[in-house]
N, C-alpha and C. Protein backbone atom coordinates (compact mmCIF):
# COMPACT_ATOMS: atom_id res chain seq x y z
N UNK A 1 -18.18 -14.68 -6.51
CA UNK A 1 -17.23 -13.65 -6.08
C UNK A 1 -17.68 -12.31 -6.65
N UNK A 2 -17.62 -11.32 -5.91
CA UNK A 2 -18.24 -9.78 -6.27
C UNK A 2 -17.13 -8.91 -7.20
N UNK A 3 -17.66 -8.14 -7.69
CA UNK A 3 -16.29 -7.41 -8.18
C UNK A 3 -16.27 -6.50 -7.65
N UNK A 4 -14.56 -6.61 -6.93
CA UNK A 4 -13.85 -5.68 -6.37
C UNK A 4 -12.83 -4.96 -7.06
N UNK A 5 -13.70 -3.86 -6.99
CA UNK A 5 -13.20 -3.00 -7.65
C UNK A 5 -13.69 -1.35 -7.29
N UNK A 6 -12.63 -0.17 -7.38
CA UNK A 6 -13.64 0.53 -6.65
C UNK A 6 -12.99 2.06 -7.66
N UNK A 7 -13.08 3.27 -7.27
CA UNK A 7 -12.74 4.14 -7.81
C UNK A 7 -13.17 5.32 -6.92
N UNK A 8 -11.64 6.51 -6.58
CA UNK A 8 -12.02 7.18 -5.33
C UNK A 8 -11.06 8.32 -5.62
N UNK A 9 -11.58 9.14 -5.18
CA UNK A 9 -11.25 10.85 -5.81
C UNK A 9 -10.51 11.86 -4.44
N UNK A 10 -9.64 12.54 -4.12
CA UNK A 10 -9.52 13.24 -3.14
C UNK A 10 -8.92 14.49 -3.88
N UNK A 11 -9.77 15.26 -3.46
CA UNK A 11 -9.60 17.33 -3.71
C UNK A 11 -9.43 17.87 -3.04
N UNK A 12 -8.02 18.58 -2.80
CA UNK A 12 -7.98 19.78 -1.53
C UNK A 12 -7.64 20.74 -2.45
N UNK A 13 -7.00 22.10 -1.57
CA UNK A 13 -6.39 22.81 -2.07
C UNK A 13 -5.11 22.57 -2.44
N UNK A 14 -4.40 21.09 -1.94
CA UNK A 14 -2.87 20.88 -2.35
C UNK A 14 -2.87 19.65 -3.09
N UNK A 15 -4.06 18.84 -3.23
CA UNK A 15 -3.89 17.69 -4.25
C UNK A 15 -5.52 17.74 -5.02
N UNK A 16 -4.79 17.20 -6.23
CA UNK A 16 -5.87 16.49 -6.80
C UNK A 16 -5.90 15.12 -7.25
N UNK A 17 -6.56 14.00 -6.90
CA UNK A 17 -5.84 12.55 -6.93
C UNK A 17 -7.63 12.08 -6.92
N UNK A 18 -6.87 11.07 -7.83
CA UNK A 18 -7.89 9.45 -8.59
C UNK A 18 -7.65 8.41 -8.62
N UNK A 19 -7.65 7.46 -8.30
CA UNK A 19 -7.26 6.38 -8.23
C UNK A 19 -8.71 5.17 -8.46
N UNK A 20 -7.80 4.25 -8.95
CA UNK A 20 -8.75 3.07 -9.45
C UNK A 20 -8.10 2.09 -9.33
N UNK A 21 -8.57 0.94 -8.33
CA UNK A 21 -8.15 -0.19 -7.95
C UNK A 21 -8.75 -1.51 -8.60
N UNK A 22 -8.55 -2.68 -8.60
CA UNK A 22 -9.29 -4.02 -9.34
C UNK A 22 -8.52 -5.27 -8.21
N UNK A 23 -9.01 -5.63 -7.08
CA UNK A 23 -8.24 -6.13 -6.24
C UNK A 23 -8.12 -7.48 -7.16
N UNK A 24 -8.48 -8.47 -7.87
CA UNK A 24 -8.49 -9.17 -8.76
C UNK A 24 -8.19 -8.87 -9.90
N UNK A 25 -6.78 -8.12 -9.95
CA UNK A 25 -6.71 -7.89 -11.33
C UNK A 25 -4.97 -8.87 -11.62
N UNK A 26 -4.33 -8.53 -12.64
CA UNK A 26 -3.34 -8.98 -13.08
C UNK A 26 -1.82 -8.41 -12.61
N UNK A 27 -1.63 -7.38 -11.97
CA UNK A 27 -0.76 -6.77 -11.60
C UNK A 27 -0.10 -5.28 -12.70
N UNK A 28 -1.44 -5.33 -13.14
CA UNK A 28 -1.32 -3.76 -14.22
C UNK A 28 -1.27 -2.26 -12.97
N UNK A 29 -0.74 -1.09 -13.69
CA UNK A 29 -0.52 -0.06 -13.41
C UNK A 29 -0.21 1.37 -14.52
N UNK A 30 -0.96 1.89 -14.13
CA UNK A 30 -1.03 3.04 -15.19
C UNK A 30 -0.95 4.66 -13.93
N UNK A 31 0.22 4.64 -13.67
CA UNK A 31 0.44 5.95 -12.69
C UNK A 31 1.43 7.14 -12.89
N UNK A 32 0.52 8.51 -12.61
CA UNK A 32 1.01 9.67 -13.10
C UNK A 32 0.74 10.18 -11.82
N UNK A 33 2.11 10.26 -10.78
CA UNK A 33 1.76 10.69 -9.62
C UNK A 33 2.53 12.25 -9.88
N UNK A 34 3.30 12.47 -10.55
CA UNK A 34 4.73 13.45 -10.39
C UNK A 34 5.77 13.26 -10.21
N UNK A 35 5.75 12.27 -9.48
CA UNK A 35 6.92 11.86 -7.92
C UNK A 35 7.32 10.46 -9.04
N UNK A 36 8.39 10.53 -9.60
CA UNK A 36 8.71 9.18 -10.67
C UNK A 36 9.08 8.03 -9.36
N UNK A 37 10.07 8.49 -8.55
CA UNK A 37 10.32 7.38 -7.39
C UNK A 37 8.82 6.55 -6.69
N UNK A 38 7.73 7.60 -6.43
CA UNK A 38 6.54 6.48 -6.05
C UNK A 38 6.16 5.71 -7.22
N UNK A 39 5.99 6.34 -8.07
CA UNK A 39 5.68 5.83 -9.37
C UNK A 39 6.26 4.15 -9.20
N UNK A 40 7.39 4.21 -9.06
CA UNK A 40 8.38 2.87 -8.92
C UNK A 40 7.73 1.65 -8.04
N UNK A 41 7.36 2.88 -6.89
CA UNK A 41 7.27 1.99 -5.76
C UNK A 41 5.81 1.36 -5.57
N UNK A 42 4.70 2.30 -6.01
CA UNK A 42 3.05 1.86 -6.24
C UNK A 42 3.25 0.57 -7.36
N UNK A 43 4.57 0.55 -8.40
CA UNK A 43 4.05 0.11 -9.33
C UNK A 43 4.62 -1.70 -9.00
N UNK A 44 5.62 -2.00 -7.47
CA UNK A 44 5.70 -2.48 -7.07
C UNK A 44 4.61 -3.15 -6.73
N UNK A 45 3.74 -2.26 -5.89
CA UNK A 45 2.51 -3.01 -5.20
C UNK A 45 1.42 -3.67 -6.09
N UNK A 46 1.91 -2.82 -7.35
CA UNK A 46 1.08 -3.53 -8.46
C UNK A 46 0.97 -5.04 -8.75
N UNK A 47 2.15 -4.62 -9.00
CA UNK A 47 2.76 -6.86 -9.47
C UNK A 47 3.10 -7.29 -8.60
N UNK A 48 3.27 -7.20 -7.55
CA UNK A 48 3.76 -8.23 -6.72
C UNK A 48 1.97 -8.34 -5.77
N UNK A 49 1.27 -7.60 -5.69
CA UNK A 49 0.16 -8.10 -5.43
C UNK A 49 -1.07 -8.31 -6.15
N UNK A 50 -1.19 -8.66 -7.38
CA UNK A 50 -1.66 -8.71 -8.72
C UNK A 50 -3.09 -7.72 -8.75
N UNK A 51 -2.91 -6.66 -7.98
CA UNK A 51 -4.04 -5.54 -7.97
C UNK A 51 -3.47 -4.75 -9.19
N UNK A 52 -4.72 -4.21 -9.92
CA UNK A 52 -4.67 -3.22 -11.30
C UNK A 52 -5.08 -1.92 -10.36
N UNK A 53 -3.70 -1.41 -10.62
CA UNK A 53 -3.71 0.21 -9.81
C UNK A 53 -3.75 1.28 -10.73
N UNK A 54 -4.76 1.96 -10.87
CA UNK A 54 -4.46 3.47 -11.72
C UNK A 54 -4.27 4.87 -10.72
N UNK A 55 -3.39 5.82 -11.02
CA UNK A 55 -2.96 6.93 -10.06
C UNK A 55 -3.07 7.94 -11.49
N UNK A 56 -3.99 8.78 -11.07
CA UNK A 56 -4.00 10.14 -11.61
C UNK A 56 -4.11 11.38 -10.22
N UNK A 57 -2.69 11.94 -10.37
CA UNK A 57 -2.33 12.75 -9.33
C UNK A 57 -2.09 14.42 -9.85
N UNK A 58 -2.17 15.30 -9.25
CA UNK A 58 -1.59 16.38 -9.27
C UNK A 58 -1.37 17.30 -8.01
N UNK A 59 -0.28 17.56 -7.96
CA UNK A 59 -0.24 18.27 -6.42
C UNK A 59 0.41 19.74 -6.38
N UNK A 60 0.97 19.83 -5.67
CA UNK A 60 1.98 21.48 -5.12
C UNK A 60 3.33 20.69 -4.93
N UNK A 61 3.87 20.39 -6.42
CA UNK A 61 5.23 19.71 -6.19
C UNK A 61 5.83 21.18 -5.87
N UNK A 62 5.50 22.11 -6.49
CA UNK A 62 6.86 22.91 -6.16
C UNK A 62 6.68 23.47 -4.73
N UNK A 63 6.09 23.13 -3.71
CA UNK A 63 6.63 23.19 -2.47
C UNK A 63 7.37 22.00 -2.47
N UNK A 64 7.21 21.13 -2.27
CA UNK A 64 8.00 19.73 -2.45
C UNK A 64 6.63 18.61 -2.47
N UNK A 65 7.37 17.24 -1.69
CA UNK A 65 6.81 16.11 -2.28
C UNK A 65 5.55 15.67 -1.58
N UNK A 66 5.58 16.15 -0.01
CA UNK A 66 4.87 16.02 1.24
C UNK A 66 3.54 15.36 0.73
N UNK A 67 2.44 15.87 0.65
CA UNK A 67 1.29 16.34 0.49
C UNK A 67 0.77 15.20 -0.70
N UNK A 68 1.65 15.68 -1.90
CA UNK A 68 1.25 14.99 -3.14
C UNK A 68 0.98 13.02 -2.56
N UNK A 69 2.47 12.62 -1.75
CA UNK A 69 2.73 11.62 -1.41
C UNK A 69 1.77 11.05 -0.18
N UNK A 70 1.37 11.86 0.73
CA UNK A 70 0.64 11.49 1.72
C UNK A 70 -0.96 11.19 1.29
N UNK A 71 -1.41 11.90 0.47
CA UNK A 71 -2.66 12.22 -0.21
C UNK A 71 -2.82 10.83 -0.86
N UNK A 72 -1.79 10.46 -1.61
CA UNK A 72 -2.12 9.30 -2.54
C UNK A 72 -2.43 7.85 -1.65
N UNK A 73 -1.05 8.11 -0.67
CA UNK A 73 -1.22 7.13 0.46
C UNK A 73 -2.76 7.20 1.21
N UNK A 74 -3.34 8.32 1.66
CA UNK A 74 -4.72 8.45 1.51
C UNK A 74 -5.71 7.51 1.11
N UNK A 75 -5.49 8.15 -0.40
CA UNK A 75 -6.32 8.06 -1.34
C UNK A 75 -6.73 6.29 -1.67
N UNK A 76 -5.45 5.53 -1.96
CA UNK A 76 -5.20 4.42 -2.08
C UNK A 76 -5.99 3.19 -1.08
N UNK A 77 -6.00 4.09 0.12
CA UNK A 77 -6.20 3.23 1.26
C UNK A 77 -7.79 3.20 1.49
N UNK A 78 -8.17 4.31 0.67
CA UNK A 78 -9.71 4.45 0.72
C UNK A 78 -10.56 3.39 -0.24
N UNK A 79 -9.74 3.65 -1.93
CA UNK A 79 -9.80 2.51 -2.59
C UNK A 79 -9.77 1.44 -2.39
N UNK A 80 -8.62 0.76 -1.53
CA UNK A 80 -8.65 -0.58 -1.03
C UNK A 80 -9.49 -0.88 -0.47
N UNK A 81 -10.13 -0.34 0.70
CA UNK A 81 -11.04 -0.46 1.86
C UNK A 81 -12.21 -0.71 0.81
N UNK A 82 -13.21 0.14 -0.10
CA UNK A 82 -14.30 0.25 -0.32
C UNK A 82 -13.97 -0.79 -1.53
N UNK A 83 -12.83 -1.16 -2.09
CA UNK A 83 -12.83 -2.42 -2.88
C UNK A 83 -13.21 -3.71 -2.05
N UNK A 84 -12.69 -4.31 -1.05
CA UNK A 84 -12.90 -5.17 -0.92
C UNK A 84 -14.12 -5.48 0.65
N UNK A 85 -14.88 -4.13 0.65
CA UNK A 85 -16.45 -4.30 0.82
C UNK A 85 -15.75 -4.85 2.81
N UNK A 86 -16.72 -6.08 3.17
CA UNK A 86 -16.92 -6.37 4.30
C UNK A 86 -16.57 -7.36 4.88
N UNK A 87 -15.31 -7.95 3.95
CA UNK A 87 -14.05 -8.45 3.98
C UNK A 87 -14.62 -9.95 4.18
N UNK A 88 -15.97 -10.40 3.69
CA UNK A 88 -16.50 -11.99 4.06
C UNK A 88 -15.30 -12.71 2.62
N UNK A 89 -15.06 -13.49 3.54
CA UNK A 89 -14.46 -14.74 2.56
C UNK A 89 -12.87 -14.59 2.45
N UNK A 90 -12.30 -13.19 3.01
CA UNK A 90 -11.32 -13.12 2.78
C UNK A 90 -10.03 -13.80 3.71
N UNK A 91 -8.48 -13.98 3.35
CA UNK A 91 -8.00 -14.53 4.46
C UNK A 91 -7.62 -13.44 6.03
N UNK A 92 -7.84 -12.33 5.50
CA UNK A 92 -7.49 -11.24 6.37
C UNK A 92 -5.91 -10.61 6.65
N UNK A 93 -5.00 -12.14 7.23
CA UNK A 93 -4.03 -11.76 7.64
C UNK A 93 -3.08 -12.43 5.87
N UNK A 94 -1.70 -11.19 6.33
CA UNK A 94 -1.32 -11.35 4.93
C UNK A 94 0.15 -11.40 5.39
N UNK A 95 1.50 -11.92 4.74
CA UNK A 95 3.11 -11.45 5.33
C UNK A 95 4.01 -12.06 4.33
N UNK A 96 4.71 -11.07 4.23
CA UNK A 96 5.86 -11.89 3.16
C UNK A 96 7.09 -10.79 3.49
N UNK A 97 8.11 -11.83 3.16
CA UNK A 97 9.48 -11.69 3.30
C UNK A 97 10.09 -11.27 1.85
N UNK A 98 11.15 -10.43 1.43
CA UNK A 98 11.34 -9.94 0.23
C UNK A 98 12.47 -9.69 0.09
N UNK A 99 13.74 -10.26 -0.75
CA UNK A 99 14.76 -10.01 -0.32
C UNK A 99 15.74 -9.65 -1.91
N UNK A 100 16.41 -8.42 -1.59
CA UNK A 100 16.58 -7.73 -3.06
C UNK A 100 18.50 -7.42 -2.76
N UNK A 101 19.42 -8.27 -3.32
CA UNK A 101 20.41 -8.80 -3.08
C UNK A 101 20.89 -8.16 -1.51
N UNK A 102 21.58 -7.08 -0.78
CA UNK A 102 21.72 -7.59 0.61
C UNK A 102 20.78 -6.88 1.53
N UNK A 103 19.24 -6.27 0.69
CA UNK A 103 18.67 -6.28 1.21
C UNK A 103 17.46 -6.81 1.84
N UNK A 104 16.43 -6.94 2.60
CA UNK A 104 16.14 -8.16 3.39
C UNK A 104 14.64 -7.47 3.99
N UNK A 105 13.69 -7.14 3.74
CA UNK A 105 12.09 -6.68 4.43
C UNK A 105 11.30 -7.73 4.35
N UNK A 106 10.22 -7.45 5.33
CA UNK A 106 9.29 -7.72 6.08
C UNK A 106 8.30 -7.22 6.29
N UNK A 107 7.13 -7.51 5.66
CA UNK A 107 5.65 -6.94 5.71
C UNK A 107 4.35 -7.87 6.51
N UNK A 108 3.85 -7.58 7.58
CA UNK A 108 2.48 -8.13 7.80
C UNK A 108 1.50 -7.48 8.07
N UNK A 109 0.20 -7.85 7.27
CA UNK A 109 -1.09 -6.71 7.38
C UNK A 109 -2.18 -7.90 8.19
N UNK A 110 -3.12 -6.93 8.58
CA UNK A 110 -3.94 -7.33 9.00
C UNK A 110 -5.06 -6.54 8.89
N UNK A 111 -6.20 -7.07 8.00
CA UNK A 111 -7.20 -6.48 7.67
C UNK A 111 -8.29 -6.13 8.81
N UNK A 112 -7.99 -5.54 9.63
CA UNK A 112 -8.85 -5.49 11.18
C UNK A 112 -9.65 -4.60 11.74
N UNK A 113 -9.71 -2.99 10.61
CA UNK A 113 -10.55 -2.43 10.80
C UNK A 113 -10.15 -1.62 11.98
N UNK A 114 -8.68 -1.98 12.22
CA UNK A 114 -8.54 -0.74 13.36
C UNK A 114 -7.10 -0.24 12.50
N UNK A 115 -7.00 1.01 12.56
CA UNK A 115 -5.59 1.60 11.73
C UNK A 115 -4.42 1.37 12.75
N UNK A 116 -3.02 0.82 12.55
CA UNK A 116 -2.13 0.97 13.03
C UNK A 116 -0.94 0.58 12.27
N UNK A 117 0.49 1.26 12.61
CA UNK A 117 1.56 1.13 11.60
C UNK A 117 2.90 1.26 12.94
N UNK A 118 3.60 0.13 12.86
CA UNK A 118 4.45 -0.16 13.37
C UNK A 118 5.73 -0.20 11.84
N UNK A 119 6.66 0.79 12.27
CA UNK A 119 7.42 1.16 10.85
C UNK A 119 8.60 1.54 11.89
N UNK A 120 9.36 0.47 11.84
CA UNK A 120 10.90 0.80 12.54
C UNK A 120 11.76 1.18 11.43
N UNK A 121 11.91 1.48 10.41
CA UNK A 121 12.71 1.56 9.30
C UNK A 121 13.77 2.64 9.18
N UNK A 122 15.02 2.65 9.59
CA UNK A 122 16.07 3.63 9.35
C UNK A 122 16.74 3.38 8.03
N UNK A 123 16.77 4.89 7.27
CA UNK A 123 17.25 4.68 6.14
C UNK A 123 19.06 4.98 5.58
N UNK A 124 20.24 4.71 5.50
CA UNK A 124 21.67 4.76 5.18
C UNK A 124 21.58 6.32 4.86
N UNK A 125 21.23 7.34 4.28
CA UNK A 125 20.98 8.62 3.59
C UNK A 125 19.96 9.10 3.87
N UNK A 126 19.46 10.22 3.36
CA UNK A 126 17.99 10.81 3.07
C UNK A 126 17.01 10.89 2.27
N UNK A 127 17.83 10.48 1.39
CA UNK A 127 16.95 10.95 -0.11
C UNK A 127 17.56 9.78 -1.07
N UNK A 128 16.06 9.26 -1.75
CA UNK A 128 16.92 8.31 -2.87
C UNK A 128 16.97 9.14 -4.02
N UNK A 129 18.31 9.55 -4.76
CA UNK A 129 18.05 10.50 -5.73
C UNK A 129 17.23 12.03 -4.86
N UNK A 130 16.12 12.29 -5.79
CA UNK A 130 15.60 13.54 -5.02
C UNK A 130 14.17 13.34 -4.28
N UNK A 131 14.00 11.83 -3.74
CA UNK A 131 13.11 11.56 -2.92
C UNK A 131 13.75 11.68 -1.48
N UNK A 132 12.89 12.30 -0.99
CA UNK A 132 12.82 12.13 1.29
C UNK A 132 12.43 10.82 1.38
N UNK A 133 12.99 10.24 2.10
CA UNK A 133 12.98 9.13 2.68
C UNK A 133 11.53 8.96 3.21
N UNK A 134 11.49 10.45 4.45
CA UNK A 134 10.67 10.38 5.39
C UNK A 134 9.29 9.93 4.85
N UNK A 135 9.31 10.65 3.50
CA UNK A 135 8.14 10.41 3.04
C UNK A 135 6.94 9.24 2.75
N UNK A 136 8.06 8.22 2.90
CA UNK A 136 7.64 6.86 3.02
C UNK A 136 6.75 6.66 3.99
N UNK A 137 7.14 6.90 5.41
CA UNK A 137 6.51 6.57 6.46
C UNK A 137 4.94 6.97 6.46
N UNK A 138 5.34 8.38 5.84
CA UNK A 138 3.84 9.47 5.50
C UNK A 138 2.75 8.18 4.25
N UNK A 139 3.37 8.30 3.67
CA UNK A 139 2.93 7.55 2.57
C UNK A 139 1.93 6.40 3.79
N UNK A 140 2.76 5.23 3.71
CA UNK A 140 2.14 4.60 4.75
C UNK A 140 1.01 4.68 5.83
N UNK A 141 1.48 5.56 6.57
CA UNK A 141 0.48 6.52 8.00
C UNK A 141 -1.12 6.40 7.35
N UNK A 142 -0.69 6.97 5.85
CA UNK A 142 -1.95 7.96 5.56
C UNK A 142 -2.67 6.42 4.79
N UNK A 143 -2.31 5.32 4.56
CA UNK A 143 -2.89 4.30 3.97
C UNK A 143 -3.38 3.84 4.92
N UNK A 144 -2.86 3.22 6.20
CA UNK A 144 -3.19 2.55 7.69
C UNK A 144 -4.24 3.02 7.96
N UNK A 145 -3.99 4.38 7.85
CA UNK A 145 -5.54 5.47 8.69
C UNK A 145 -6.88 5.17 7.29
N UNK A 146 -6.34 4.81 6.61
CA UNK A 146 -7.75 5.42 5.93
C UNK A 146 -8.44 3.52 5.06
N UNK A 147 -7.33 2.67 5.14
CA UNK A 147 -7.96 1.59 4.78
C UNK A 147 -7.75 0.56 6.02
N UNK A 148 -7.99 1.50 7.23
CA UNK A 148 -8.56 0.58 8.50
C UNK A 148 -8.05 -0.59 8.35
N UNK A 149 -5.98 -0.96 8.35
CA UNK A 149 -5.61 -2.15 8.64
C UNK A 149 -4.66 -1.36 9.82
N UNK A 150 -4.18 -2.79 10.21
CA UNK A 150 -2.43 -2.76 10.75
C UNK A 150 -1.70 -3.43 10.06
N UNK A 151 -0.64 -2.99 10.29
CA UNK A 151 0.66 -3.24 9.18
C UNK A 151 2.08 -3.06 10.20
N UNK A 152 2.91 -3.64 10.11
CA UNK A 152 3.85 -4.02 10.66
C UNK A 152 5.05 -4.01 9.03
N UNK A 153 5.88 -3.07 9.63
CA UNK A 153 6.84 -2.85 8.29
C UNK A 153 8.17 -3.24 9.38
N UNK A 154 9.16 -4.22 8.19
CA UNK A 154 10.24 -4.05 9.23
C UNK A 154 11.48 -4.57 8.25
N UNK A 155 12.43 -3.60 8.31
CA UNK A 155 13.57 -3.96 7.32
C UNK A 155 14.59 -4.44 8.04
N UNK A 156 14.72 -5.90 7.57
CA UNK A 156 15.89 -6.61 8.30
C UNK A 156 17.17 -6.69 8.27
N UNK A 157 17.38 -6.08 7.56
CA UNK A 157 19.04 -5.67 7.13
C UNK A 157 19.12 -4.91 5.59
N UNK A 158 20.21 -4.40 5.91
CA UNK A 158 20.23 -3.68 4.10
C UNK A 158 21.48 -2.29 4.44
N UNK A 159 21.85 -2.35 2.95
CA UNK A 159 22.87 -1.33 3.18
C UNK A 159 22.29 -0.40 2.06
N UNK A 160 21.64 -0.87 0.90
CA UNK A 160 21.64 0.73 -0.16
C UNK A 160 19.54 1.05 0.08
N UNK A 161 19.87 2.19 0.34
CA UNK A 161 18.60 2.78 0.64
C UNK A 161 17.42 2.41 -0.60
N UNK A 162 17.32 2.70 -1.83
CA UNK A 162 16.54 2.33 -2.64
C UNK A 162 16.43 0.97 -2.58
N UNK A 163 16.93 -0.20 -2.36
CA UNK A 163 16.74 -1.69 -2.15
C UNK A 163 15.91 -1.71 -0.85
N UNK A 164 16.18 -1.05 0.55
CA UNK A 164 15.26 -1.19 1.30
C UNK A 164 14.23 -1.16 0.82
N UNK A 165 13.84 0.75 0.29
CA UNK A 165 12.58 0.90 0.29
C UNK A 165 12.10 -0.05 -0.85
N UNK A 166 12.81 -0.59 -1.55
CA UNK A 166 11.96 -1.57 -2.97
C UNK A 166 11.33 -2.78 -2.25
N UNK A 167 12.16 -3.41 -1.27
CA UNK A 167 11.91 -4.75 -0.94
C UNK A 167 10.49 -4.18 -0.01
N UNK A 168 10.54 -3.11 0.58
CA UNK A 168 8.95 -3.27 1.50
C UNK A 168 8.32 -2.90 0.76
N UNK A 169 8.45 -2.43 -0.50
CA UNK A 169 7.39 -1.78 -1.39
C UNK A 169 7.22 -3.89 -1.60
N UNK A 170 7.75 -4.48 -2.33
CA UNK A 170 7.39 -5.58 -3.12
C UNK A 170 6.42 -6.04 -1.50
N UNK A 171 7.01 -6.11 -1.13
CA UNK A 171 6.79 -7.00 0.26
C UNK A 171 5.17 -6.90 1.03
N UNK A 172 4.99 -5.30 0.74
CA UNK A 172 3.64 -4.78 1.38
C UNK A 172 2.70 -5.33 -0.37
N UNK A 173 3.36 -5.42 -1.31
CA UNK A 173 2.10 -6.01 -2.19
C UNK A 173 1.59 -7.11 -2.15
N UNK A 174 2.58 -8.32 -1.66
CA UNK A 174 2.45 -9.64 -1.58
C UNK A 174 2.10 -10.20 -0.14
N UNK A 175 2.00 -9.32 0.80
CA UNK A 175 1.18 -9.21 2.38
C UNK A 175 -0.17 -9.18 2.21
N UNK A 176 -0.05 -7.62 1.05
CA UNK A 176 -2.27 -7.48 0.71
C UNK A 176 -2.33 -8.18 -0.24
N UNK A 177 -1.79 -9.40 -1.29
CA UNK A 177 -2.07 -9.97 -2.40
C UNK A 177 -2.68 -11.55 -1.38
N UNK A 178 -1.89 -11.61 -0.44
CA UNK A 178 -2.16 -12.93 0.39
C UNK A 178 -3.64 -12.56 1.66
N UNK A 179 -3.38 -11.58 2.21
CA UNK A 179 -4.55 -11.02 2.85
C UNK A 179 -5.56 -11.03 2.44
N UNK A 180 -5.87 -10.84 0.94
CA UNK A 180 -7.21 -10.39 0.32
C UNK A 180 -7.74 -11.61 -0.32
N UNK A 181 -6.48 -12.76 -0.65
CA UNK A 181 -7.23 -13.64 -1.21
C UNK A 181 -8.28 -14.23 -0.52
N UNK A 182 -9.17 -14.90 -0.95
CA UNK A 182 -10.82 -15.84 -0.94
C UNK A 182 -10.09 -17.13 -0.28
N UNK A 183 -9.84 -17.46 0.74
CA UNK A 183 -10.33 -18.68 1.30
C UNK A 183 -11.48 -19.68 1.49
N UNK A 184 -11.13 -20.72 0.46
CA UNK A 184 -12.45 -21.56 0.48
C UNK A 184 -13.01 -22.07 1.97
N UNK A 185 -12.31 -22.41 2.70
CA UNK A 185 -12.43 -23.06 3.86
C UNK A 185 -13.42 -21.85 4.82
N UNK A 186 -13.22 -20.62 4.91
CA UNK A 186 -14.05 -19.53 5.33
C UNK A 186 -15.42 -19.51 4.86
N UNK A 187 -15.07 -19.01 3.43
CA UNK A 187 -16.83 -19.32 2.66
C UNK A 187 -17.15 -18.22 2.72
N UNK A 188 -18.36 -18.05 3.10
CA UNK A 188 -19.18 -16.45 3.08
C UNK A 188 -18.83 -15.58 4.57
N UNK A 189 -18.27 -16.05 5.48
CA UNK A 189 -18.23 -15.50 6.69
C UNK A 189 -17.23 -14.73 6.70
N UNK A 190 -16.89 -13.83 7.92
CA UNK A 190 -16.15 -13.02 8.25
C UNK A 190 -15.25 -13.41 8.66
N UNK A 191 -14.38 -13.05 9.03
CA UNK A 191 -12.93 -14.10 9.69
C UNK A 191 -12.66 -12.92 10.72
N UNK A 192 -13.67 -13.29 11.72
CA UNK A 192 -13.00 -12.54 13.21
C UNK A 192 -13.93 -13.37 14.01
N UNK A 193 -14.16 -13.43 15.42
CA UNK A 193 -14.86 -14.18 16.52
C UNK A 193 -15.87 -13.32 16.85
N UNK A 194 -16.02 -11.70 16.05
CA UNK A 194 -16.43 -11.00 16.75
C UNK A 194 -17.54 -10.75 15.42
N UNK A 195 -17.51 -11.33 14.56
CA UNK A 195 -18.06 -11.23 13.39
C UNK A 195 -18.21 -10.16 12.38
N UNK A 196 -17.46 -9.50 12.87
CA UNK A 196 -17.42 -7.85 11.90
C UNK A 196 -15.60 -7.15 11.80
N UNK A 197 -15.55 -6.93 10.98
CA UNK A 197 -14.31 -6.21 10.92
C UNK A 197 -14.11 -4.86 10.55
């Protein structure tokens, strides 16, 4: 097994962001995004998909959250991608159900090398505390596009907004924790008909 593991930098004029992934790691996290609510929610994807995530962020919070949040979603998705290389051995497809007392999500990825995000998610409010909701979706968008999966987000019921977004946060870790694992039965090959992903 190779080590996957990768480390990936994005600089504009509105972010500065680092990140360091260990797709085989323990479910550690060491993140300084700004934004304490992602903080919460990356650190979700941490443990529930036993990837060691580091986030060193800085952005233009005082326009607001936009940018900082989309960037990381970015950033993250670049990491993932160049962590786990050319995806031989892996199971590809990943899904789990997550349910955080009456709330109820649904995550399935698919490691396929084509970006797409199916995200029906309406949220009770706008803001959890002094997070945009919307921002989620952004968050997302900008991971799909840049670590070349599809992902299917879908919240099945729920009444308090922070339980939604927690359960697809847990939910999308334990989709890519099942996706990425090594299937013995595969072996060294690719898992498509088309032999490349």
């Amino acid at each position: 097994m190779s080590n996957r593991t990768s480390s990936v930098e994005r600089n504009t004029n509105e972010t500065q962001i680092r990140i360091e992934v260990n797709l085989d790691g323990s479910g550690q996290s060491d993140l300084q995004t700004g934004v304490p609510f992602l903080d919460h929610m990356i650190d979700q994807i941490a443990r529930h998909g036993l990837i060691d995530i580091t986030v060193n962020a800085a952005g233009d919070l005082h326009i607001d959250d936009h940018h900082t949040v989309e960037d990381i979603g970015i950033t993250l998705g670049q990491a993932i991608s160049k962590a786990v290389g050319d995806k031989r051995g892996i199971r590809r497809y990943g899904h789990a159900y997550v349910p955080l007392d009456e709330a109820l999500s649904r995550v399935v990825v698919d490691f396929s090398g084509r970006p797409s995000l199916i995200y029906p998610v309406s949220y009770p409010r706008a803001r959890i505390g002094g997070f945009d909701v919307d921002l989620l979706s952004e968050f997302f968008h900008g991971f799909c596009n840049h670590a070349l999966v599809t992902l299917h987000i879908d919240n099945i019921r729920g009444e308090n907004a922070h339980y939604i977004a927690e359960t697809i946060f847990k939910a999308f870790g334990r989709a890519l924790r099942m996706a990425l694992e090594f299937d013995s039965r595969v072996g060294d090959s690719i898992p498509s008909t088309k032999g490349s992903l």
